[in-house]
PDB file of N, CA and C in Angstrom:
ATOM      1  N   UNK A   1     114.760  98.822  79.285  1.00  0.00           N
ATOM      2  CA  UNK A   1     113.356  98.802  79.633  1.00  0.00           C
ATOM      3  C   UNK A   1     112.649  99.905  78.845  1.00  0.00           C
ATOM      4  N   UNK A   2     111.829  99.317  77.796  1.00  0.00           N
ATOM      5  CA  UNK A   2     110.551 100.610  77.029  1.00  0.00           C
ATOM      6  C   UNK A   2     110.479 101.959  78.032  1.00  0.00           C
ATOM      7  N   UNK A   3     110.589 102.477  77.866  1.00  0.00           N
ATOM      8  CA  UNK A   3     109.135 103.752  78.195  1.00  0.00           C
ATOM      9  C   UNK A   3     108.098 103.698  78.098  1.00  0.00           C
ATOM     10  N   UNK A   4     107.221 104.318  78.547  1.00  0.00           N
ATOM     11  CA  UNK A   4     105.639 104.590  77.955  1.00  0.00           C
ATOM     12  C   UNK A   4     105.636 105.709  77.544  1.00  0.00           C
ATOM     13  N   UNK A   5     105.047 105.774  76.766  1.00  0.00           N
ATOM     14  CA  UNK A   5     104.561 107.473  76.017  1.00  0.00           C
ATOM     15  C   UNK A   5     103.122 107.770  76.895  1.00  0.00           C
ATOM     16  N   UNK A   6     103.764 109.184  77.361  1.00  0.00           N
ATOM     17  CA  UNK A   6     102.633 110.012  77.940  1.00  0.00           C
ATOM     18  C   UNK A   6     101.032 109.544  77.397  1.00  0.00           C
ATOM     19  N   UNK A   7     100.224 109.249  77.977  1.00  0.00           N
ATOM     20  CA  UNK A   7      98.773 109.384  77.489  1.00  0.00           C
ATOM     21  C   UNK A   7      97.942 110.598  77.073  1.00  0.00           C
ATOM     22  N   UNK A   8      97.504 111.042  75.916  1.00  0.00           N
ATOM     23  CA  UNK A   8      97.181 112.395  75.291  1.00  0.00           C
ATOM     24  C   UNK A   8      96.402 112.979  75.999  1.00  0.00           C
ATOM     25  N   UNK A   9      96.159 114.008  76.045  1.00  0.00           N
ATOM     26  CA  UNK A   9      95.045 115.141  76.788  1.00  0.00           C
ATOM     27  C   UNK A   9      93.764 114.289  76.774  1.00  0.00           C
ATOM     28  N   UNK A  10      93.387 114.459  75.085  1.00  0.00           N
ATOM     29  CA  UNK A  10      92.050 113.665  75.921  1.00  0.00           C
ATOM     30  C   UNK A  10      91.717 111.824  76.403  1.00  0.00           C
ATOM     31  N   UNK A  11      92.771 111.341  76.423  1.00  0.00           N
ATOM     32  CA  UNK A  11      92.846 110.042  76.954  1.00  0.00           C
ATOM     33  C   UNK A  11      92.635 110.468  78.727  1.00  0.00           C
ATOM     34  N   UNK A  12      93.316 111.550  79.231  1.00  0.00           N
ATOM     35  CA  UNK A  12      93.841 111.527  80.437  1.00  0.00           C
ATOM     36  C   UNK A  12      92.246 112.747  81.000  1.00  0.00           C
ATOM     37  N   UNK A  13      91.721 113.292  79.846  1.00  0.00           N
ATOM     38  CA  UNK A  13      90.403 114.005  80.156  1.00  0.00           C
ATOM     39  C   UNK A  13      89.331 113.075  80.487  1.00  0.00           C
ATOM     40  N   UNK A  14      89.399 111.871  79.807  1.00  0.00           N
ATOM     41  CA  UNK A  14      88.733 110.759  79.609  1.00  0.00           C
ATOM     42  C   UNK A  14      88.579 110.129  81.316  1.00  0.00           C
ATOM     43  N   UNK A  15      89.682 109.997  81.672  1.00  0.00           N
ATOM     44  CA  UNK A  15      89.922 109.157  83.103  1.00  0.00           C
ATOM     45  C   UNK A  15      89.812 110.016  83.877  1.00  0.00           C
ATOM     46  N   UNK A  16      90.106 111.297  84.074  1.00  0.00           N
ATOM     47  CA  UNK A  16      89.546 112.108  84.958  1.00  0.00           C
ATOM     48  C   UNK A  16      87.962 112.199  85.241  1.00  0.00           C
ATOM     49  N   UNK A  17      87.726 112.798  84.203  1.00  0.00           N
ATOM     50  CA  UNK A  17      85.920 113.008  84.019  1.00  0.00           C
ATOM     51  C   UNK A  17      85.256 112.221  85.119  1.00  0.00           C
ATOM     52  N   UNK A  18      85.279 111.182  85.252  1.00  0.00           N
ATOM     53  CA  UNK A  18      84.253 110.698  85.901  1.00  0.00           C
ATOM     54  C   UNK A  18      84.483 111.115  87.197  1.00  0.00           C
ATOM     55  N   UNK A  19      86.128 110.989  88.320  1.00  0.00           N
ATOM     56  CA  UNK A  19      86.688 111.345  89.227  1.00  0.00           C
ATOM     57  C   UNK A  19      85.740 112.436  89.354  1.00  0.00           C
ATOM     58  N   UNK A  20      86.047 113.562  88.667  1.00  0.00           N
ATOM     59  CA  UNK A  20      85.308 115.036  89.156  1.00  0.00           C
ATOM     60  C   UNK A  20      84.335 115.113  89.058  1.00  0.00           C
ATOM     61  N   UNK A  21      83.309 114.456  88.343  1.00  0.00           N
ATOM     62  CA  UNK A  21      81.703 114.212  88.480  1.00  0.00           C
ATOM     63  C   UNK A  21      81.706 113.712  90.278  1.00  0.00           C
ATOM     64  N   UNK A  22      82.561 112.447  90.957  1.00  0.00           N
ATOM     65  CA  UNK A  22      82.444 112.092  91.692  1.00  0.00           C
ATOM     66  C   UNK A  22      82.900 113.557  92.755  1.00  0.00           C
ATOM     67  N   UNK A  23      83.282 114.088  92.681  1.00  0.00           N
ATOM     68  CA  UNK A  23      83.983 115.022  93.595  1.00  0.00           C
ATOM     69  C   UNK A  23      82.702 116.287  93.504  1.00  0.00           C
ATOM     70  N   UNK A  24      82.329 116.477  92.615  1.00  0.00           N
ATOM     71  CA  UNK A  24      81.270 117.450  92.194  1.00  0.00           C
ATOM     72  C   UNK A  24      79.975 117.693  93.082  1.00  0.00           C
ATOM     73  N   UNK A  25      79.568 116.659  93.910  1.00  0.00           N
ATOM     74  CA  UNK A  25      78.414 116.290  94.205  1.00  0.00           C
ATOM     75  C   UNK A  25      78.806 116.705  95.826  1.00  0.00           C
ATOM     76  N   UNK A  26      77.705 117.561  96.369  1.00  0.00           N
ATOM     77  CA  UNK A  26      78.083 117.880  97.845  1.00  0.00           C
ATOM     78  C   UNK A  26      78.198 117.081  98.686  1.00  0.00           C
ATOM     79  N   UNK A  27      76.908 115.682  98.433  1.00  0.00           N
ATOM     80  CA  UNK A  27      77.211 114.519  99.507  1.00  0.00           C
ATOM     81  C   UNK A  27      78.029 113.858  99.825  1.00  0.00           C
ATOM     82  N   UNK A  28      78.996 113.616  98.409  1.00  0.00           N
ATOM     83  CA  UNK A  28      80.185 112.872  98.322  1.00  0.00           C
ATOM     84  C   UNK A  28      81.181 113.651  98.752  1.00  0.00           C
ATOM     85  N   UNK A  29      81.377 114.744  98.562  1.00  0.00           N
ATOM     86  CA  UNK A  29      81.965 115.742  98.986  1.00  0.00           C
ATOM     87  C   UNK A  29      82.131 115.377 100.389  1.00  0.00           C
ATOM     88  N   UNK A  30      80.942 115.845 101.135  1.00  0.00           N
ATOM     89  CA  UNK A  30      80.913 115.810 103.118  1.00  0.00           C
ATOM     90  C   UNK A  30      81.426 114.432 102.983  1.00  0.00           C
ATOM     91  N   UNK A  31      81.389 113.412 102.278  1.00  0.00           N
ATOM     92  CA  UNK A  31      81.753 112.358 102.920  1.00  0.00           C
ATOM     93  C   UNK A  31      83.375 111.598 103.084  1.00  0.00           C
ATOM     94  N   UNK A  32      83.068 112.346 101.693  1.00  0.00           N
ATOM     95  CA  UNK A  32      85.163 112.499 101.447  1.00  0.00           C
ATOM     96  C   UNK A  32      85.708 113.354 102.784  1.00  0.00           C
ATOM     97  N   UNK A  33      85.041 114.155 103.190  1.00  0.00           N
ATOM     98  CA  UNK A  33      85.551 115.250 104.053  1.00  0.00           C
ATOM     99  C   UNK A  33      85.948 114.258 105.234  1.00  0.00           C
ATOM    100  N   UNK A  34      84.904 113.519 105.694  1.00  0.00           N
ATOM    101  CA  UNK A  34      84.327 113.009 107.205  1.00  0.00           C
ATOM    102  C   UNK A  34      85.850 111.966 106.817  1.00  0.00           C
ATOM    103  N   UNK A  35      86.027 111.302 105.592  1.00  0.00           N
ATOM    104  CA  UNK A  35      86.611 110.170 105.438  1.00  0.00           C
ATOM    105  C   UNK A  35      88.135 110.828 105.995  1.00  0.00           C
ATOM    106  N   UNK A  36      88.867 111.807 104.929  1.00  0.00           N
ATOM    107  CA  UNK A  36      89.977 112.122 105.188  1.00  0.00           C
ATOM    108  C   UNK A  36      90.139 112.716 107.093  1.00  0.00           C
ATOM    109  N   UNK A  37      89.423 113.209 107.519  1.00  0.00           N
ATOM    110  CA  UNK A  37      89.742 113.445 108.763  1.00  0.00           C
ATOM    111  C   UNK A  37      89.793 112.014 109.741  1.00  0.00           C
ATOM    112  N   UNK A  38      88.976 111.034 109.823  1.00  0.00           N
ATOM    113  CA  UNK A  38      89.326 109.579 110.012  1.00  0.00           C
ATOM    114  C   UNK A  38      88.405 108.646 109.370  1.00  0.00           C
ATOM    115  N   UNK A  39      88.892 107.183 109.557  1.00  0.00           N
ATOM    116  CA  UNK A  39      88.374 106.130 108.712  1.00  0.00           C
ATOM    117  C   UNK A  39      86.715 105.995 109.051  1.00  0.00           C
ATOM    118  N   UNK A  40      85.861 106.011 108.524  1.00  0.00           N
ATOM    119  CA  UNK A  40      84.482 105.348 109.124  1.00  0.00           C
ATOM    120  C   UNK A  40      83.938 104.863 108.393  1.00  0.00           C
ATOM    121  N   UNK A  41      82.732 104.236 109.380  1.00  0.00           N
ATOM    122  CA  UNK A  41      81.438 103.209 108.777  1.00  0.00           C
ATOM    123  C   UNK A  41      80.558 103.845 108.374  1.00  0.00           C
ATOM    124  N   UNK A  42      79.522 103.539 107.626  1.00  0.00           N
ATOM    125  CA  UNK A  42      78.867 104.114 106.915  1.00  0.00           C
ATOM    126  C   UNK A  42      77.708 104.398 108.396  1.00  0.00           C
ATOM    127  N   UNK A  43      77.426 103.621 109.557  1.00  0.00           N
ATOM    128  CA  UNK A  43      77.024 104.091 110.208  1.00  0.00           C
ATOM    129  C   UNK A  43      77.275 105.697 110.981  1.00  0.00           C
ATOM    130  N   UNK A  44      79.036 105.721 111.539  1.00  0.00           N
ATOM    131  CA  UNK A  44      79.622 107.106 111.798  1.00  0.00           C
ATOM    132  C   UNK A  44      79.101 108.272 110.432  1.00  0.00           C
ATOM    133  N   UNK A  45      79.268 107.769 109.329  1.00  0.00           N
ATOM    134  CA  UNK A  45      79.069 108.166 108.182  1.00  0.00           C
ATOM    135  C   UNK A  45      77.727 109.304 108.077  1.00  0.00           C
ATOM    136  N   UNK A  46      76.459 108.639 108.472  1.00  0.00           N
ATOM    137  CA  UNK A  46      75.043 108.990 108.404  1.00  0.00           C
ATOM    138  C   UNK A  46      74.970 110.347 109.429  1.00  0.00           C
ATOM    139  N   UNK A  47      76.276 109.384 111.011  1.00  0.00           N
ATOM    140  CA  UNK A  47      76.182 110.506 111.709  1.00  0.00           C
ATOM    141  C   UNK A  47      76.129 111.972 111.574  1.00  0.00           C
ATOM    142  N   UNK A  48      77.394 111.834 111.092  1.00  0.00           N
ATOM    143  CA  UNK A  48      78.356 113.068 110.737  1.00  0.00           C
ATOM    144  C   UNK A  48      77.934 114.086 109.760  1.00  0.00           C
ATOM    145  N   UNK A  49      77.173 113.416 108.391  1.00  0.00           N
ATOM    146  CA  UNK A  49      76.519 114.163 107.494  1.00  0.00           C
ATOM    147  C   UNK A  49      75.148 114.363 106.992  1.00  0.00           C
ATOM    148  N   UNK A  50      74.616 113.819 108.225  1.00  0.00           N
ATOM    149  CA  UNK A  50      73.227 113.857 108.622  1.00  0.00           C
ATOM    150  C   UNK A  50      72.390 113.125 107.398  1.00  0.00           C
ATOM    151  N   UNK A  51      73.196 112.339 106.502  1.00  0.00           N
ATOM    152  CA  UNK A  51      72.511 111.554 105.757  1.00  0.00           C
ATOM    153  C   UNK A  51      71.705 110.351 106.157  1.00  0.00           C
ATOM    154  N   UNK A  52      71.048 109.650 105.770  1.00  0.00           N
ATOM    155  CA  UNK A  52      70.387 108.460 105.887  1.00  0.00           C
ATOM    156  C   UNK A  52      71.652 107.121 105.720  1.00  0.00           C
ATOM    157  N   UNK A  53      71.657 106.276 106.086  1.00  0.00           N
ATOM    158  CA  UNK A  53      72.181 104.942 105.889  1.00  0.00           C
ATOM    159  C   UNK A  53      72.536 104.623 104.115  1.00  0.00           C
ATOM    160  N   UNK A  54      70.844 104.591 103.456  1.00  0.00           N
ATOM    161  CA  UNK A  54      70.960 103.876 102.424  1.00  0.00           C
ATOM    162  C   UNK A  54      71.478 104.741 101.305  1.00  0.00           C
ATOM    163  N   UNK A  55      71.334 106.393 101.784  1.00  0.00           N
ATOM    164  CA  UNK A  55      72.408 107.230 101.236  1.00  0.00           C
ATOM    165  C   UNK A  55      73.504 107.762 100.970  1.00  0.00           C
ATOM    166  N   UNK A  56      73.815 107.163 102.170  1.00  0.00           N
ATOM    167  CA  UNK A  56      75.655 107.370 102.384  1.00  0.00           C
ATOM    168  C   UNK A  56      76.120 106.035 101.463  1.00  0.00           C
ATOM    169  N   UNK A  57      75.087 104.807 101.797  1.00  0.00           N
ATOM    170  CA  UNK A  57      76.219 103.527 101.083  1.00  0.00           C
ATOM    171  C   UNK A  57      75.665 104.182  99.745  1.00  0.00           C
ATOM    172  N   UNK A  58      74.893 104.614  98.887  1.00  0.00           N
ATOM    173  CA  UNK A  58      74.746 105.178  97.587  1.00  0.00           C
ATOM    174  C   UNK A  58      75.840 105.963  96.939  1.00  0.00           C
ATOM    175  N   UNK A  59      76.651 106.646  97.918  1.00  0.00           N
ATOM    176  CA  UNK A  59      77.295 107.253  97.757  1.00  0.00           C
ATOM    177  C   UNK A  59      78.555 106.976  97.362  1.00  0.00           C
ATOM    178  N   UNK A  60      78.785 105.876  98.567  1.00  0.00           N
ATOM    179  CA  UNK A  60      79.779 105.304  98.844  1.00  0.00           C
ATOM    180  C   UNK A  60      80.548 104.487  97.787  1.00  0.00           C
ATOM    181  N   UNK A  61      79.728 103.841  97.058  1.00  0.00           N
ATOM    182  CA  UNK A  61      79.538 102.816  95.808  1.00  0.00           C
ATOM    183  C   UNK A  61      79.836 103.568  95.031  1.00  0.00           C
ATOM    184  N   UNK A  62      79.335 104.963  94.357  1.00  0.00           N
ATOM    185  CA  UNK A  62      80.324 105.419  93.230  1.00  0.00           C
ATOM    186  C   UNK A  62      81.845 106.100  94.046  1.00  0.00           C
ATOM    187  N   UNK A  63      82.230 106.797  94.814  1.00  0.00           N
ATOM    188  CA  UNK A  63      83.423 106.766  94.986  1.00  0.00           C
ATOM    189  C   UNK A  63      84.296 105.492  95.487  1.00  0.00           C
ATOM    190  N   UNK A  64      83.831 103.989  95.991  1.00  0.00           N
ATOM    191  CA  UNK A  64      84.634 103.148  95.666  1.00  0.00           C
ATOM    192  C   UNK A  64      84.961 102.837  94.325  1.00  0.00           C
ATOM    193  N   UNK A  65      83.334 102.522  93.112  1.00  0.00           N
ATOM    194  CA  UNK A  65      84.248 102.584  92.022  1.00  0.00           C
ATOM    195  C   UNK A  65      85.017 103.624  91.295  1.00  0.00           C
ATOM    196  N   UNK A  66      84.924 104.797  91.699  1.00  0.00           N
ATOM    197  CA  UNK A  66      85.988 105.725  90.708  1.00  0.00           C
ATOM    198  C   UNK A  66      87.182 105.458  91.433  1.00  0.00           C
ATOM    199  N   UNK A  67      87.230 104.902  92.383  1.00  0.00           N
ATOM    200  CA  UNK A  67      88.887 104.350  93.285  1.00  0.00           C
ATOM    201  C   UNK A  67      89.226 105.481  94.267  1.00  0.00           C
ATOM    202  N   UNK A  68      88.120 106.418  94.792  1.00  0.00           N
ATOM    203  CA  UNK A  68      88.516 107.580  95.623  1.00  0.00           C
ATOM    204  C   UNK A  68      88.211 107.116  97.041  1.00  0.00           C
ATOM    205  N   UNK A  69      87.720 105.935  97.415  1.00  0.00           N
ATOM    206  CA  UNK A  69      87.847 105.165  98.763  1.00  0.00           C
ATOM    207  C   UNK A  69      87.843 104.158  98.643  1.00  0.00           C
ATOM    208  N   UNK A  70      88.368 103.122 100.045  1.00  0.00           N
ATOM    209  CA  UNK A  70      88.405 101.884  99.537  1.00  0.00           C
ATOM    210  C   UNK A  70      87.472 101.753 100.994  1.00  0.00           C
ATOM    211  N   UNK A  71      87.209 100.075 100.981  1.00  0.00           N
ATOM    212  CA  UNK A  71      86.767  99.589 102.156  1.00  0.00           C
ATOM    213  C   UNK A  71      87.130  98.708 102.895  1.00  0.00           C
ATOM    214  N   UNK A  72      87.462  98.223 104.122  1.00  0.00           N
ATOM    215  CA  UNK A  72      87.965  96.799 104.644  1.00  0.00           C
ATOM    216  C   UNK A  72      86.705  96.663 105.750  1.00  0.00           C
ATOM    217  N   UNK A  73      86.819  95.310 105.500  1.00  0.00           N
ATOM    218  CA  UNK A  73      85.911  94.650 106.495  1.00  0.00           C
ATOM    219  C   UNK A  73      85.865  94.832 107.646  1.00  0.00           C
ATOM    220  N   UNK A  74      85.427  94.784 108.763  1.00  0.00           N
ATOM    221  CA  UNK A  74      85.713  94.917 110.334  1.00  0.00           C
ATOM    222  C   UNK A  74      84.616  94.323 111.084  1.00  0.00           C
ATOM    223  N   UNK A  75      84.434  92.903 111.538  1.00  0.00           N
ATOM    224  CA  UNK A  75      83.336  92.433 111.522  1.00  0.00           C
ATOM    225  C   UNK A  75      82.787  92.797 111.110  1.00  0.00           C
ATOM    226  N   UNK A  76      81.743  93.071 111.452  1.00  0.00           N
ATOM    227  CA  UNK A  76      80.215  93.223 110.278  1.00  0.00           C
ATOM    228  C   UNK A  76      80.220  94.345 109.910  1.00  0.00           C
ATOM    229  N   UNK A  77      81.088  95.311 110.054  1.00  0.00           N
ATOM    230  CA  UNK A  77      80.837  96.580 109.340  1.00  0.00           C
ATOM    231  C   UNK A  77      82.198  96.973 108.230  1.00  0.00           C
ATOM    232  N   UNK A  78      81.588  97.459 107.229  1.00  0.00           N
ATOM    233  CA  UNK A  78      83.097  98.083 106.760  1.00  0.00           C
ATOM    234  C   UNK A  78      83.701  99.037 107.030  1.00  0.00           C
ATOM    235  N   UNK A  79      85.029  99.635 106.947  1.00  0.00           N
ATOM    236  CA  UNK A  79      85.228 100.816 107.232  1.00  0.00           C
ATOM    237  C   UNK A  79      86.089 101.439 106.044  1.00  0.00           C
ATOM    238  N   UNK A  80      85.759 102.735 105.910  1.00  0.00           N
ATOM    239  CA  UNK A  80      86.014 103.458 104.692  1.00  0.00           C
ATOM    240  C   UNK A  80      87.200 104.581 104.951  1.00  0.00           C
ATOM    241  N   UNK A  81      88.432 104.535 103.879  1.00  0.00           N
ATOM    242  CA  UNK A  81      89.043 105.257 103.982  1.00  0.00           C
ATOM    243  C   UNK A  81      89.381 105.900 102.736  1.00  0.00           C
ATOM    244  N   UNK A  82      89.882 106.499 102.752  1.00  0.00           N
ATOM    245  CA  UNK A  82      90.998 107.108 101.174  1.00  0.00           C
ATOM    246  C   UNK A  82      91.171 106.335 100.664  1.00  0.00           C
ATOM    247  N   UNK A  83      91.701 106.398  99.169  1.00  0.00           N
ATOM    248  CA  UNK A  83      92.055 105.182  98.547  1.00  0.00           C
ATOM    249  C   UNK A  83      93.891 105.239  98.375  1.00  0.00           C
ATOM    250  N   UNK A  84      94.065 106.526  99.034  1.00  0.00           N
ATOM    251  CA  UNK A  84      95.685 107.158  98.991  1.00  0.00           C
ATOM    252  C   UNK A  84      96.464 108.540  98.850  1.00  0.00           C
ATOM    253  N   UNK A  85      97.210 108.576  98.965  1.00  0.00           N
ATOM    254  CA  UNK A  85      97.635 109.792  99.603  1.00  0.00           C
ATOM    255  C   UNK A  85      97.514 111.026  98.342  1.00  0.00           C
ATOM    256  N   UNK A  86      97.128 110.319  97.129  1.00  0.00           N
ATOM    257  CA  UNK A  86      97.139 111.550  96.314  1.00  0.00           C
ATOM    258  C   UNK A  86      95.875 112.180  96.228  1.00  0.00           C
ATOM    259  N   UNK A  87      94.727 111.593  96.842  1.00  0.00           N
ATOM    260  CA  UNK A  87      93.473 112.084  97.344  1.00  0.00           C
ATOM    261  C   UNK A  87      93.361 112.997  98.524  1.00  0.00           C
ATOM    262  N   UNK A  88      94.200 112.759  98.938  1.00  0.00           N
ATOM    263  CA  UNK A  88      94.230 113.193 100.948  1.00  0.00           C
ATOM    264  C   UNK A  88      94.507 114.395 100.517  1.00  0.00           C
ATOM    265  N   UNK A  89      95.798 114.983  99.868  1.00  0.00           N
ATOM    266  CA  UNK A  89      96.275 116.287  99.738  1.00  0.00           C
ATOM    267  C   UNK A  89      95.184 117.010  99.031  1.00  0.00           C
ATOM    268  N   UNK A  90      94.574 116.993  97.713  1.00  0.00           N
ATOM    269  CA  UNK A  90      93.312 117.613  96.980  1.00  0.00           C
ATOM    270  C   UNK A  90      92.132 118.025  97.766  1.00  0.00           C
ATOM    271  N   UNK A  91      92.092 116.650  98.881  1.00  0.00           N
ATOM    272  CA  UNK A  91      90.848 117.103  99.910  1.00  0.00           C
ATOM    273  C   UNK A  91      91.157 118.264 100.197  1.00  0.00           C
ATOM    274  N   UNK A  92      92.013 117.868 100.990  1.00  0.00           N
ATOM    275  CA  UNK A  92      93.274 119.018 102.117  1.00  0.00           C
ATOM    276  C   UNK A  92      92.956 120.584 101.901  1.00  0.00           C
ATOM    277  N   UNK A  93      93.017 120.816 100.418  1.00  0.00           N
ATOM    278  CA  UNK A  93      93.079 121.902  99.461  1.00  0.00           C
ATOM    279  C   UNK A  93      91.972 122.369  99.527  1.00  0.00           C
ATOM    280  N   UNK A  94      90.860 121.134  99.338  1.00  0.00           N
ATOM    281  CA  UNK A  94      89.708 121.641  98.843  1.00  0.00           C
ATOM    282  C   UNK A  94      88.868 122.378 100.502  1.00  0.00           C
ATOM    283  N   UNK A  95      89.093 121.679 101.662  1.00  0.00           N
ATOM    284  CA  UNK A  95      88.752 121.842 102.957  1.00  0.00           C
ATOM    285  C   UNK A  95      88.979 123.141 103.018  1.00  0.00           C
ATOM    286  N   UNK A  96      90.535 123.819 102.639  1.00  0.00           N
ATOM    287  CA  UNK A  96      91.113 124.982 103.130  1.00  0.00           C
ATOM    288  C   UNK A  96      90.115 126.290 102.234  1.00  0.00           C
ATOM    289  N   UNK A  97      89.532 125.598 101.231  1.00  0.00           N
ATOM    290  CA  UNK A  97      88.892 126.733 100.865  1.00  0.00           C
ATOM    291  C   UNK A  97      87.626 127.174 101.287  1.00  0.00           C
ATOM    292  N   UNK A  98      87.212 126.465 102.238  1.00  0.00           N
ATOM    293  CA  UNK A  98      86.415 127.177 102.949  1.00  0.00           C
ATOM    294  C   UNK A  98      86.823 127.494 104.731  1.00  0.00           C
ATOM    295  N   UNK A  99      87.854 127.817 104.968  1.00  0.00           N
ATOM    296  CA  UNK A  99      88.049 129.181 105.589  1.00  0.00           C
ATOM    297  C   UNK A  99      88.393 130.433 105.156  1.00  0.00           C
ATOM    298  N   UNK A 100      88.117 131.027 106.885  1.00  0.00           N
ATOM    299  CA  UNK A 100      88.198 132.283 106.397  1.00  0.00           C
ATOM    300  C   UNK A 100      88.838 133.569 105.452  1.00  0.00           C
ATOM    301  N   UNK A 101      90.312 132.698 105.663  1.00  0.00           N
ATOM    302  CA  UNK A 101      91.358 133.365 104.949  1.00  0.00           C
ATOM    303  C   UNK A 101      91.171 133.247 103.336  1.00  0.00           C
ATOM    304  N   UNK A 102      90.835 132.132 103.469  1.00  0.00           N
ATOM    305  CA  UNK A 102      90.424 131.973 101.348  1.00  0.00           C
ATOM    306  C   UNK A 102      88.864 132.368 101.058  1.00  0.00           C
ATOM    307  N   UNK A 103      87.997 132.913 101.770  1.00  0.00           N
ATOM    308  CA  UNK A 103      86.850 133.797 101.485  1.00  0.00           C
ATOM    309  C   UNK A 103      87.768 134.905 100.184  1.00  0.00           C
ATOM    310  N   UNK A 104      86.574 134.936  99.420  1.00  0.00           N
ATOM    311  CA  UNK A 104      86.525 136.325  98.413  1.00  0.00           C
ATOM    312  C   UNK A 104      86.401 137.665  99.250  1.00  0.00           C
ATOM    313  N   UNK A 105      87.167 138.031  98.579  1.00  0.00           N
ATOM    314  CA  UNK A 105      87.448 139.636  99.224  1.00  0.00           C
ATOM    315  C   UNK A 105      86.869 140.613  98.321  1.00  0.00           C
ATOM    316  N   UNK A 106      86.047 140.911  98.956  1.00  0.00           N
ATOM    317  CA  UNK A 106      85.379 142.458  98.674  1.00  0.00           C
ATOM    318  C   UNK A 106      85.228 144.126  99.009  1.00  0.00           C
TER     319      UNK A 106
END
């Protein structure tokens, strides 16, 4: 069975890029947050991050397409989760840096 040869730095800079544009943005951010702690609708969604409706699904739409959530149907509403576990841990990371213990020390 072939191998594949590694994909070069900037092939793999290439496919990232957009990911961290998506991660970059605070709204998407809170919403990734709300997501990894449990699955919700874009209604729970508005709740939680005090966004509007037509802002959260704005949102929502570029991190389904960069593949950082997915959605399933549930009668009439969808519900939004991770798209997989190699997202969950990065959140994880990213959550922990804002406690106290990872504050800058002065």
């Amino acid at each position: 069975m072939p191998t594949r040869a590694p994909a070069s730095p900037a092939l793999r800079a290439l496919e990232i890029a957009p990911i961290l544009k998506a991660l970059s943005d605070e709204n998407r951010l809170t919403l990734l947050l709300a997501i990894a702690d449990k699955d919700c609708t874009v209604t729970e969604l508005a709740e939680v991050s005090g966004m509007s409706q037509p802002l959260v699904s704005h949102h929502l739409k570029t991190l389904r397409e960069t593949g950082l959530v997915t959605s399933t149907a549930v009668g009439r509403s969808n519900v939004y989760s991770l798209c997989c576990d190699a997202i969950a841990e990065p959140i994880a990371l990213l959550s922990d840096l804002a406690t106290p213990s990872c504050s800058p020390k002065g």
